[in-house]
PDB file of N, CA and C in Angstrom:
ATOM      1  N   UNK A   1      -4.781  11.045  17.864  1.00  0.00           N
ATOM      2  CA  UNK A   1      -5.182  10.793  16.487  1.00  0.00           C
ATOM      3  C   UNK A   1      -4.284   9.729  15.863  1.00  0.00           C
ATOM      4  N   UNK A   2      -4.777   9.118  14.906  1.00  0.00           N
ATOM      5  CA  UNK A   2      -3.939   8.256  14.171  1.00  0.00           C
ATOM      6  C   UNK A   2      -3.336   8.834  13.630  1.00  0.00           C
ATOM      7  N   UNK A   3      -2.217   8.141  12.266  1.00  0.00           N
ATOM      8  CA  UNK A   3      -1.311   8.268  11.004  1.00  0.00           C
ATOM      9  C   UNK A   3      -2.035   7.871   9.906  1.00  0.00           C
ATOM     10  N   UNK A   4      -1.686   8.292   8.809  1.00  0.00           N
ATOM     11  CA  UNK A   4      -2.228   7.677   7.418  1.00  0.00           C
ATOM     12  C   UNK A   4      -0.473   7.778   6.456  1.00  0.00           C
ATOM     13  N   UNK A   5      -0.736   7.186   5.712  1.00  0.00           N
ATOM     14  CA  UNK A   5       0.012   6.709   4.638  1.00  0.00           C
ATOM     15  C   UNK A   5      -0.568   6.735   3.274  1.00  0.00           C
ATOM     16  N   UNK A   6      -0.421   7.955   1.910  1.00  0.00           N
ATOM     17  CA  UNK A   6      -1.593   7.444   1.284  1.00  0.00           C
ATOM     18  C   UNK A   6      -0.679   7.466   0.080  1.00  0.00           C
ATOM     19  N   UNK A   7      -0.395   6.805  -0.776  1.00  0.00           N
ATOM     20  CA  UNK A   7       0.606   6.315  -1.973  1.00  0.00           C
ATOM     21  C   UNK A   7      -0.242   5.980  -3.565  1.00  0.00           C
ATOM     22  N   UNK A   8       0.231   7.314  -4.040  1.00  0.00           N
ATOM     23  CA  UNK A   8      -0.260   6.862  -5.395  1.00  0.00           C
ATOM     24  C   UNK A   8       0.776   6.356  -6.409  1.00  0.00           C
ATOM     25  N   UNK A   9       0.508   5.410  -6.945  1.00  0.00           N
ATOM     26  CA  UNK A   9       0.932   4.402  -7.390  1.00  0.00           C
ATOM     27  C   UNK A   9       1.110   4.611  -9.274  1.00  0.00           C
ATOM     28  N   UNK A  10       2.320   4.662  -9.859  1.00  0.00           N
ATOM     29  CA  UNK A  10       2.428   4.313 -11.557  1.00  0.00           C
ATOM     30  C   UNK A  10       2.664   3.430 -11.890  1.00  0.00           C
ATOM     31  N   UNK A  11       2.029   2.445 -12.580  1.00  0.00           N
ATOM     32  CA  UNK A  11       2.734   0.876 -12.637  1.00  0.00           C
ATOM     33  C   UNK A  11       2.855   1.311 -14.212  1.00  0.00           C
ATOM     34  N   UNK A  12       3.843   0.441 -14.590  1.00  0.00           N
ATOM     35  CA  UNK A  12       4.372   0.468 -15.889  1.00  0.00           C
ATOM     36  C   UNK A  12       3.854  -1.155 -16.404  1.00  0.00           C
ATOM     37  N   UNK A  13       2.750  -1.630 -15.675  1.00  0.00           N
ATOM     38  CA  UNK A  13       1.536  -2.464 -16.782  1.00  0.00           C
ATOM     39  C   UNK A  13       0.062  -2.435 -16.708  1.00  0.00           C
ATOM     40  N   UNK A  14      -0.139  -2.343 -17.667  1.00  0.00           N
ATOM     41  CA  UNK A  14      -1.704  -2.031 -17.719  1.00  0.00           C
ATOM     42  C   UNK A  14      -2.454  -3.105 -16.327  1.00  0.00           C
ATOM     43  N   UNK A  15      -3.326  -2.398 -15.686  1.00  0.00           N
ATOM     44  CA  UNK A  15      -4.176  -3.131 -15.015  1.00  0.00           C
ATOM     45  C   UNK A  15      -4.755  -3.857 -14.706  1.00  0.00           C
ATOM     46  N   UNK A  16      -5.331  -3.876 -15.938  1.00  0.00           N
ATOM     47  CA  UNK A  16      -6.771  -4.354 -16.442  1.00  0.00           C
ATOM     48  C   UNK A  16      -6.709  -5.449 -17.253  1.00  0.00           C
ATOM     49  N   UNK A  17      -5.090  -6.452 -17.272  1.00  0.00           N
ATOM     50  CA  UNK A  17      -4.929  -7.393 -17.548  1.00  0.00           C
ATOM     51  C   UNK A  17      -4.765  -8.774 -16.613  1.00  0.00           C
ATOM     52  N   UNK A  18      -4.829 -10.108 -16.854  1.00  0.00           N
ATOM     53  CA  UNK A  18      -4.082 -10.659 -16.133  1.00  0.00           C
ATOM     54  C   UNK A  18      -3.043 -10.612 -15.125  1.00  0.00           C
ATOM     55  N   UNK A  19      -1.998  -9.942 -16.030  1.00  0.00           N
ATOM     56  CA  UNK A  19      -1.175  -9.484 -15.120  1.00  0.00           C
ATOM     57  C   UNK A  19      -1.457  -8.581 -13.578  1.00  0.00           C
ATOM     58  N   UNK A  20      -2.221  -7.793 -14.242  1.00  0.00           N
ATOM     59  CA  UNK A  20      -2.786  -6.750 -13.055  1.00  0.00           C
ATOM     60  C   UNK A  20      -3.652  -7.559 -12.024  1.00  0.00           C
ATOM     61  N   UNK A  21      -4.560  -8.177 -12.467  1.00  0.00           N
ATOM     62  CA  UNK A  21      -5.142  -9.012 -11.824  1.00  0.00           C
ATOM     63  C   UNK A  21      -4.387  -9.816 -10.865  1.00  0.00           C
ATOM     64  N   UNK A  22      -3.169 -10.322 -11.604  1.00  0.00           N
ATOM     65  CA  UNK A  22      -2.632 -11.087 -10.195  1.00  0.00           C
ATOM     66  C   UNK A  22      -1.552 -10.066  -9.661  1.00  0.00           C
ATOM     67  N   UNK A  23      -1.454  -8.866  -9.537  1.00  0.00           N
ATOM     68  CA  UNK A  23      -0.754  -8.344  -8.763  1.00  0.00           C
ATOM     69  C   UNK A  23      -2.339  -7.948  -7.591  1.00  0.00           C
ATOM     70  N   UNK A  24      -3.307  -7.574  -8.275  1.00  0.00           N
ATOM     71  CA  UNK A  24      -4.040  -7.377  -6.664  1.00  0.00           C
ATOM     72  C   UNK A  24      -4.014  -8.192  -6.082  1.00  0.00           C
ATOM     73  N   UNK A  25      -3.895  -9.813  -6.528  1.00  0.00           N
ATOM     74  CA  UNK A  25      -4.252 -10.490  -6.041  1.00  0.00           C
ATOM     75  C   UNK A  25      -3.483 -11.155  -4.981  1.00  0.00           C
ATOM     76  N   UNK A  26      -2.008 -10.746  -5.279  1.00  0.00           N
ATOM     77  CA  UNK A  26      -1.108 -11.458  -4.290  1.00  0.00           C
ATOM     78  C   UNK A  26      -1.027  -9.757  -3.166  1.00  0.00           C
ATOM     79  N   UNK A  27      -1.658  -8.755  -3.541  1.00  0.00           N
ATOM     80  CA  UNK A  27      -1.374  -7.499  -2.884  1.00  0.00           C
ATOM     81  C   UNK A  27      -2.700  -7.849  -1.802  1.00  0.00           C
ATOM     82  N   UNK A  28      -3.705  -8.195  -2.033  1.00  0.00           N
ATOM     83  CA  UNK A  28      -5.080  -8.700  -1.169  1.00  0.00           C
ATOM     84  C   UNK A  28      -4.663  -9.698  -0.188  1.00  0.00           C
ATOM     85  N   UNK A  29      -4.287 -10.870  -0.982  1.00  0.00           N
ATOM     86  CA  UNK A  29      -3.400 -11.901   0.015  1.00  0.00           C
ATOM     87  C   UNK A  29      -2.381 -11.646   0.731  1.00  0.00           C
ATOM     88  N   UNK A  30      -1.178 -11.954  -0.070  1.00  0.00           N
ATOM     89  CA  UNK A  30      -0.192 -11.542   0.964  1.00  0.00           C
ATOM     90  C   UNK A  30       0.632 -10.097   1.526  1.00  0.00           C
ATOM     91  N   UNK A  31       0.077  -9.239   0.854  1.00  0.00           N
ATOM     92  CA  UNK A  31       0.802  -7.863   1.177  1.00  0.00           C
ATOM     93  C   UNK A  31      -0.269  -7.450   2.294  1.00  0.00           C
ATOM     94  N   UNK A  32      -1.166  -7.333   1.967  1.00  0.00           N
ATOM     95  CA  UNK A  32      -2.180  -7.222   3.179  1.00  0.00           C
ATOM     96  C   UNK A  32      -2.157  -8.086   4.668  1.00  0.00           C
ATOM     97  N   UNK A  33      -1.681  -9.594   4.671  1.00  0.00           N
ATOM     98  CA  UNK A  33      -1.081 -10.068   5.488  1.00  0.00           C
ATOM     99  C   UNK A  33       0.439  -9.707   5.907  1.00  0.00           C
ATOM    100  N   UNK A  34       0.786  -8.968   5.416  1.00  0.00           N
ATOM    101  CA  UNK A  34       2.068  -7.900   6.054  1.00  0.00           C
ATOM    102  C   UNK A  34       1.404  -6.689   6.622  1.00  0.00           C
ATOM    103  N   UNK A  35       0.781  -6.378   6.439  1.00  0.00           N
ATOM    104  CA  UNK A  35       0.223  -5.375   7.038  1.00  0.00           C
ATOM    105  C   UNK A  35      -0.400  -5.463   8.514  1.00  0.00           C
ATOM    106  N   UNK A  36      -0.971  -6.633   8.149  1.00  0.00           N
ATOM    107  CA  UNK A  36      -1.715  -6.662   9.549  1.00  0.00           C
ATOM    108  C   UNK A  36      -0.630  -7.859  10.648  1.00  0.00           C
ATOM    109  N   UNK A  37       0.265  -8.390  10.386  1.00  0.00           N
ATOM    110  CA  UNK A  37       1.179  -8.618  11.118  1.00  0.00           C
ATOM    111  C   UNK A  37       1.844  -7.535  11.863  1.00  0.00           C
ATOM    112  N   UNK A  38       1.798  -6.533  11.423  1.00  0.00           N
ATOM    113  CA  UNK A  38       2.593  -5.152  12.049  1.00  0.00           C
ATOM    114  C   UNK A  38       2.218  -4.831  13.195  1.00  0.00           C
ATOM    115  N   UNK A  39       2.864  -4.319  13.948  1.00  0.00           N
ATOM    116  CA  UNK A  39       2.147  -3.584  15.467  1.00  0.00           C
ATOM    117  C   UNK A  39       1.112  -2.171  15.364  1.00  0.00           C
ATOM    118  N   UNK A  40       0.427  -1.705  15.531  1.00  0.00           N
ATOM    119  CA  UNK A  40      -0.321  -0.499  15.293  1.00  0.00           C
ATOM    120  C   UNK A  40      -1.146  -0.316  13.592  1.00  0.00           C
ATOM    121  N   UNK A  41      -1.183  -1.901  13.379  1.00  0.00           N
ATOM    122  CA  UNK A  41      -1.932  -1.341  12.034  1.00  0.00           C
ATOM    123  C   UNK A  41      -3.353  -1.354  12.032  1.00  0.00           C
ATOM    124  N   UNK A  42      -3.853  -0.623  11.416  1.00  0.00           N
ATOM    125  CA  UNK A  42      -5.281  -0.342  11.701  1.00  0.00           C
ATOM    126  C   UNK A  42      -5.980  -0.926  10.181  1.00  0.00           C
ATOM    127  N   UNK A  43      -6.200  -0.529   9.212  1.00  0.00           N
ATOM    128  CA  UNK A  43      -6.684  -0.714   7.876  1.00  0.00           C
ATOM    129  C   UNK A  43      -5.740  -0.132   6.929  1.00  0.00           C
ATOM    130  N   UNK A  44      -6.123  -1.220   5.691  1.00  0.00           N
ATOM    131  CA  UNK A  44      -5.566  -0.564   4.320  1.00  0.00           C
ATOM    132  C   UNK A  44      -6.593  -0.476   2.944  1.00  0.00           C
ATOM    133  N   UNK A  45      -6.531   0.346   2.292  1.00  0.00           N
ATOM    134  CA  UNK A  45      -7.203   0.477   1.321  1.00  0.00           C
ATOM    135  C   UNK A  45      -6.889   0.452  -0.184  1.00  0.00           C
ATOM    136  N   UNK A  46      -7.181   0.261  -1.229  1.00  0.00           N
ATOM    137  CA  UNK A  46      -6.265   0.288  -2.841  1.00  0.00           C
ATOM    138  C   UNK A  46      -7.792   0.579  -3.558  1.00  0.00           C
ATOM    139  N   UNK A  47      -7.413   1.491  -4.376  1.00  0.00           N
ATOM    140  CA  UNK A  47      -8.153   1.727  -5.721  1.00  0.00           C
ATOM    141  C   UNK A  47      -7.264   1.425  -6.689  1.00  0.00           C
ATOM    142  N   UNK A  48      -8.121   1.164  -7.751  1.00  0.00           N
ATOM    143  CA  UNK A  48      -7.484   1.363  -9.589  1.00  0.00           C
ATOM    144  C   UNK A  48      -8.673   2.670 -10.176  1.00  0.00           C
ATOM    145  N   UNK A  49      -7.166   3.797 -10.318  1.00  0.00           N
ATOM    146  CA  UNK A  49      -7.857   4.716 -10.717  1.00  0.00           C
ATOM    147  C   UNK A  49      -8.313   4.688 -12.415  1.00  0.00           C
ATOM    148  N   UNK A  50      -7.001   4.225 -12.677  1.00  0.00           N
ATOM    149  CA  UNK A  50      -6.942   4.169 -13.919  1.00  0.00           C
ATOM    150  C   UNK A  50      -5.786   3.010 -14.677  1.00  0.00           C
ATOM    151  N   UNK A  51      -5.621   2.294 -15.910  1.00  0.00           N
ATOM    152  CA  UNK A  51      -5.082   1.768 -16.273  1.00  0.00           C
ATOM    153  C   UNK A  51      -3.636   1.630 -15.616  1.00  0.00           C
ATOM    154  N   UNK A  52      -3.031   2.801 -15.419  1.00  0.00           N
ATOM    155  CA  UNK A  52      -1.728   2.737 -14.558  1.00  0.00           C
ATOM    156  C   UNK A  52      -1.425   2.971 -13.637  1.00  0.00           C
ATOM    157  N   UNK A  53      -2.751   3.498 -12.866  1.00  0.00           N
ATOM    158  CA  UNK A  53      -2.441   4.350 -11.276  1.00  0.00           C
ATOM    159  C   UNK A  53      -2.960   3.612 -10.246  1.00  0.00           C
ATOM    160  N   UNK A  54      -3.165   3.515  -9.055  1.00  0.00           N
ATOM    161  CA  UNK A  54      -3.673   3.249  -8.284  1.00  0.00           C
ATOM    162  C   UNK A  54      -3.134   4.152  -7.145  1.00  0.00           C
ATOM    163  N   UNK A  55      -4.317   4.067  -6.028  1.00  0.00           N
ATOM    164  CA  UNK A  55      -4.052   4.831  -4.817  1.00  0.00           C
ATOM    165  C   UNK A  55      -4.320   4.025  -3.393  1.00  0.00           C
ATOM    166  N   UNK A  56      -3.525   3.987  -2.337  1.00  0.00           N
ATOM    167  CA  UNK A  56      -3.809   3.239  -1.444  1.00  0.00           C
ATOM    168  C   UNK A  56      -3.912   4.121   0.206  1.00  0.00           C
ATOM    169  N   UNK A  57      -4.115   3.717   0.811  1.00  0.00           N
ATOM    170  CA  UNK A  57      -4.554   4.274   2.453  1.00  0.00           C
ATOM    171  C   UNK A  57      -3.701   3.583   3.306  1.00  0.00           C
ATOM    172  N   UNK A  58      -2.785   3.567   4.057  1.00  0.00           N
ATOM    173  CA  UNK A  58      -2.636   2.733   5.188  1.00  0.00           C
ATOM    174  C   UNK A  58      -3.063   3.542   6.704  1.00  0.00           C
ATOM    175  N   UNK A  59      -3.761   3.239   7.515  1.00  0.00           N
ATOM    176  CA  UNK A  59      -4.060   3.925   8.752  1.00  0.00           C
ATOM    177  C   UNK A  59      -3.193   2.944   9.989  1.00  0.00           C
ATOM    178  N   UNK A  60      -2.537   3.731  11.107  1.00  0.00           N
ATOM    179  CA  UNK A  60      -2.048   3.011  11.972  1.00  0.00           C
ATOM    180  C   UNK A  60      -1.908   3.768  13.303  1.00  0.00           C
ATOM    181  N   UNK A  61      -1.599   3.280  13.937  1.00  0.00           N
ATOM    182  CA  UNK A  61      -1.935   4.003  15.435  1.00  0.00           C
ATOM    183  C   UNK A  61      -1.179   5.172  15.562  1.00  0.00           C
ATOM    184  N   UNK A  62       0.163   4.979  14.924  1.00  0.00           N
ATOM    185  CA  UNK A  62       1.234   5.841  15.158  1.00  0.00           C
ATOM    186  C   UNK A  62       2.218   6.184  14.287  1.00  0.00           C
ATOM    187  N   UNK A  63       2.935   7.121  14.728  1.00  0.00           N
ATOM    188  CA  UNK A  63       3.486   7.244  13.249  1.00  0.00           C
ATOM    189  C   UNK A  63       4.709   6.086  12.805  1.00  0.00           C
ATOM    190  N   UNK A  64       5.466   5.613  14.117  1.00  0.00           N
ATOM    191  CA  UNK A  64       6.465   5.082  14.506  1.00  0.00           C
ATOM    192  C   UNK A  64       5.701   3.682  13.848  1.00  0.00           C
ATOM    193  N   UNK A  65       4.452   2.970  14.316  1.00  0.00           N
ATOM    194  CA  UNK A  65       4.060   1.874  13.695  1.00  0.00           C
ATOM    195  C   UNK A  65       4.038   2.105  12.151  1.00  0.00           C
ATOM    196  N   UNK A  66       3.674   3.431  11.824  1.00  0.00           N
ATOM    197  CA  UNK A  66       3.055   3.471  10.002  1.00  0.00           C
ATOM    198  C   UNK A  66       4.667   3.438   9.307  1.00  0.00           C
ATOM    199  N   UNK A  67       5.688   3.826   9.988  1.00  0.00           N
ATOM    200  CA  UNK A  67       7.072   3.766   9.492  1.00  0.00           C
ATOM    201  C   UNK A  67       7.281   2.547   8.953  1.00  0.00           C
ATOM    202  N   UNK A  68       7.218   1.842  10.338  1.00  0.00           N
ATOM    203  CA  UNK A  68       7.935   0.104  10.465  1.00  0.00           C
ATOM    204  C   UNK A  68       6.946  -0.560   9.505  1.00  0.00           C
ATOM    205  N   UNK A  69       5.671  -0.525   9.247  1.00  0.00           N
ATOM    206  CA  UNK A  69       4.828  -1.334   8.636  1.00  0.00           C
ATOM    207  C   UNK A  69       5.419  -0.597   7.659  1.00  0.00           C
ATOM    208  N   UNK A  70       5.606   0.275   6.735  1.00  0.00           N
ATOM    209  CA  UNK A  70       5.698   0.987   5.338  1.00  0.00           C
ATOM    210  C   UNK A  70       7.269  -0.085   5.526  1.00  0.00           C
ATOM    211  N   UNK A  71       7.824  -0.033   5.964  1.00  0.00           N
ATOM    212  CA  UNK A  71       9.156  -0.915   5.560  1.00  0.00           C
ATOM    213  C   UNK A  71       9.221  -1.811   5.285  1.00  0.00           C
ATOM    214  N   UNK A  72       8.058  -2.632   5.934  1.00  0.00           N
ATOM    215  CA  UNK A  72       7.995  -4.219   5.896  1.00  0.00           C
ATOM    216  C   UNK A  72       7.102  -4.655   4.574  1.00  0.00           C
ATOM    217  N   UNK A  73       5.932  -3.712   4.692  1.00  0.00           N
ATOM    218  CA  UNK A  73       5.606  -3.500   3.286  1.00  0.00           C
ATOM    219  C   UNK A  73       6.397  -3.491   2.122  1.00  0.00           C
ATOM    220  N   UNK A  74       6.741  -2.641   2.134  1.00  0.00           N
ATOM    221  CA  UNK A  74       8.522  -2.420   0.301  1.00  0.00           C
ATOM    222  C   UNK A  74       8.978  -3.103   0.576  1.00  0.00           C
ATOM    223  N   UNK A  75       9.570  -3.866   1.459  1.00  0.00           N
ATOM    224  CA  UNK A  75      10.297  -5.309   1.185  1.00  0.00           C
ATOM    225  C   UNK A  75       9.482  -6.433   0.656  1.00  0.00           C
ATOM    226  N   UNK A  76       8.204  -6.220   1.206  1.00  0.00           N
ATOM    227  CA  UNK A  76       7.709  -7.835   0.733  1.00  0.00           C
ATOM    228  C   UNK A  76       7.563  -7.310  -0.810  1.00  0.00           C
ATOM    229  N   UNK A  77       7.433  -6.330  -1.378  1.00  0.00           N
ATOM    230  CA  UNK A  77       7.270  -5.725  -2.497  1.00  0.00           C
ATOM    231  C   UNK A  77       8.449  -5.876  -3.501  1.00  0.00           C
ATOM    232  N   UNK A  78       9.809  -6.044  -2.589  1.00  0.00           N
ATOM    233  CA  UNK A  78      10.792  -6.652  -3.620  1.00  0.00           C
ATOM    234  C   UNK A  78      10.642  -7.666  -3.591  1.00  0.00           C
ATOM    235  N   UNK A  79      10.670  -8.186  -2.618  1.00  0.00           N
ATOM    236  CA  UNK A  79      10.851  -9.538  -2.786  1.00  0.00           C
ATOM    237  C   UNK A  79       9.748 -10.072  -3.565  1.00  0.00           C
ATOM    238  N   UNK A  80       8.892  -9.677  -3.491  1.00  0.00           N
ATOM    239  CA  UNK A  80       8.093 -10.345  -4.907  1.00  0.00           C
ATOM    240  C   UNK A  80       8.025  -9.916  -5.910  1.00  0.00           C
ATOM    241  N   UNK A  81       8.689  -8.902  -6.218  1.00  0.00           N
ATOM    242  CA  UNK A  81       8.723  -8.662  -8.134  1.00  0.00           C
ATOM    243  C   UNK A  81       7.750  -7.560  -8.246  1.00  0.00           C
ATOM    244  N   UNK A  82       7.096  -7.617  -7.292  1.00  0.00           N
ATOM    245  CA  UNK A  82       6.078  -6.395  -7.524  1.00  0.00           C
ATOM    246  C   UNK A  82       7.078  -4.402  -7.394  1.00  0.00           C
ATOM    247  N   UNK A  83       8.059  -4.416  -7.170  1.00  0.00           N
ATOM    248  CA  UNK A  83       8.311  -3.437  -7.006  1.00  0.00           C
ATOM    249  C   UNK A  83       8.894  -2.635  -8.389  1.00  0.00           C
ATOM    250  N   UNK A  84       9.189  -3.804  -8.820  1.00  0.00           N
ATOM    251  CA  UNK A  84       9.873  -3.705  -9.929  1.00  0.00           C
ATOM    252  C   UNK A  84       9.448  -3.373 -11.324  1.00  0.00           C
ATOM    253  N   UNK A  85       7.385  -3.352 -11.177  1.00  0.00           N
ATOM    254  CA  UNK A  85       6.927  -2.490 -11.918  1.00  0.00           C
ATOM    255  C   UNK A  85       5.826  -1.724 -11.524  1.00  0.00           C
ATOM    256  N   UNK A  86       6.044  -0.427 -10.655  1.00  0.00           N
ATOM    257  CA  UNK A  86       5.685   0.525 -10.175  1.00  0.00           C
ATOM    258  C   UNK A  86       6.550   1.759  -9.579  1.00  0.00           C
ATOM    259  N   UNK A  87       6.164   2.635  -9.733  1.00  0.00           N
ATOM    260  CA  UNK A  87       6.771   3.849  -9.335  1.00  0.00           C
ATOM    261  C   UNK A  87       5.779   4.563  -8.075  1.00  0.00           C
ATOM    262  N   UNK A  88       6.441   4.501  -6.432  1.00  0.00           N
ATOM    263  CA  UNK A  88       5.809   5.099  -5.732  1.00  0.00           C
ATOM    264  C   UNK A  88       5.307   6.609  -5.092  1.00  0.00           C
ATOM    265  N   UNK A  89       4.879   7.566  -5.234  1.00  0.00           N
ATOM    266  CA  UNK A  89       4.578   8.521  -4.685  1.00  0.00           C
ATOM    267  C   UNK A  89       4.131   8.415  -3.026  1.00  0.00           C
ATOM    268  N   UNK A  90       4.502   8.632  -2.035  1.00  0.00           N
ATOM    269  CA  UNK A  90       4.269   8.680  -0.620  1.00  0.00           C
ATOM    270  C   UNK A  90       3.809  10.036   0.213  1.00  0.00           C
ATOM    271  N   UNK A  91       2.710  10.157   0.917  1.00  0.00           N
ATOM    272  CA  UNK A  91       2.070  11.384   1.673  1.00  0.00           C
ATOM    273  C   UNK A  91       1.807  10.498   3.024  1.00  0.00           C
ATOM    274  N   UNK A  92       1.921  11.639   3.783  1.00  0.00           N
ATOM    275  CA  UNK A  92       1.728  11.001   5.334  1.00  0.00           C
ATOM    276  C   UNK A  92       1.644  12.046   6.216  1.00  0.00           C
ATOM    277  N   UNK A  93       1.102  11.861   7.146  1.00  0.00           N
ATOM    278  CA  UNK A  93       0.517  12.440   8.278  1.00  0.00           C
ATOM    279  C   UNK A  93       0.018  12.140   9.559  1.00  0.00           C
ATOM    280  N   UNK A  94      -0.201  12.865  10.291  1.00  0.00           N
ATOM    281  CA  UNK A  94      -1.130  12.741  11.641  1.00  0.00           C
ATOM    282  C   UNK A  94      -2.652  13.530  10.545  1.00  0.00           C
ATOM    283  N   UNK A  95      -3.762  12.179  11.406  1.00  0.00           N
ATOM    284  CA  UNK A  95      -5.035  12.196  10.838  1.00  0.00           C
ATOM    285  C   UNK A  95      -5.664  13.723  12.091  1.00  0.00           C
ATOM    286  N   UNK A  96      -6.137  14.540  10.970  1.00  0.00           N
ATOM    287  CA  UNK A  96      -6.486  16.302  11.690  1.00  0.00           C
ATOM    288  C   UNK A  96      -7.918  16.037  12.126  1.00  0.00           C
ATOM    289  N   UNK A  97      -8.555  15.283  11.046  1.00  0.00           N
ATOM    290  CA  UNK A  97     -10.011  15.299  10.988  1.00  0.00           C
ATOM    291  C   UNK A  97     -10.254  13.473  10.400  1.00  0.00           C
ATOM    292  N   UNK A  98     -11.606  13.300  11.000  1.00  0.00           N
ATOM    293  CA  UNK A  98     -12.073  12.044  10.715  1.00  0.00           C
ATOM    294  C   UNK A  98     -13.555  11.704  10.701  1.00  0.00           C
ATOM    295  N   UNK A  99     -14.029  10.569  10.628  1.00  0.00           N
ATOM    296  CA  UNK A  99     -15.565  10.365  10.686  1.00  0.00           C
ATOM    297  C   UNK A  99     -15.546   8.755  11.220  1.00  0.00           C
TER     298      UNK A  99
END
């Protein structure tokens, strides 16, 4: 079975602004191209639940890959400023059931 990674997200700026807008936007571009540079990454996913939340998916072969990619991930996340307004929540697992 695979790993998942699923992170709900508090950002301390509204969404649904500019601002928000270009945080998906460099998170679509280039955080997502961290992702799939990784060894064992499979897909990632992001909702906007609401003005401050969002929730994301990472799936990867293993757990050892979903580690190393989650690392490489939060770094590119400092390093771009993006970390610096959000608060992360982290869940993870071996995938039990699937479709």
């Amino acid at each position: 079975m695979t790993y998942l990674r699923v992170t709900v997200a508090s950002w301390g700026i509204d969404l649904y602004t500019p601002e928000g807008e270009e945080i998906f936007r460099q998170i679509n571009e280039d955080g997502v191209r961290v992702f799939k540079a990784q060894p064992g990454f499979i897909k990632f996913c992001m909702i906007r639940s609401d003005r401050h939340t969002t929730m994301s998916v990472a799936e990867w072969r293993s757990e050892a890959c979903g580690k190393q990619g989650a690392l490489a991930y939060r770094n590119w996340m400092r390093e771009s400023g993006i970390a610096d307004k959000v608060v992360l929540e982290d869940y993870d697992g071996e995938v039990v059931a699937s479709s």
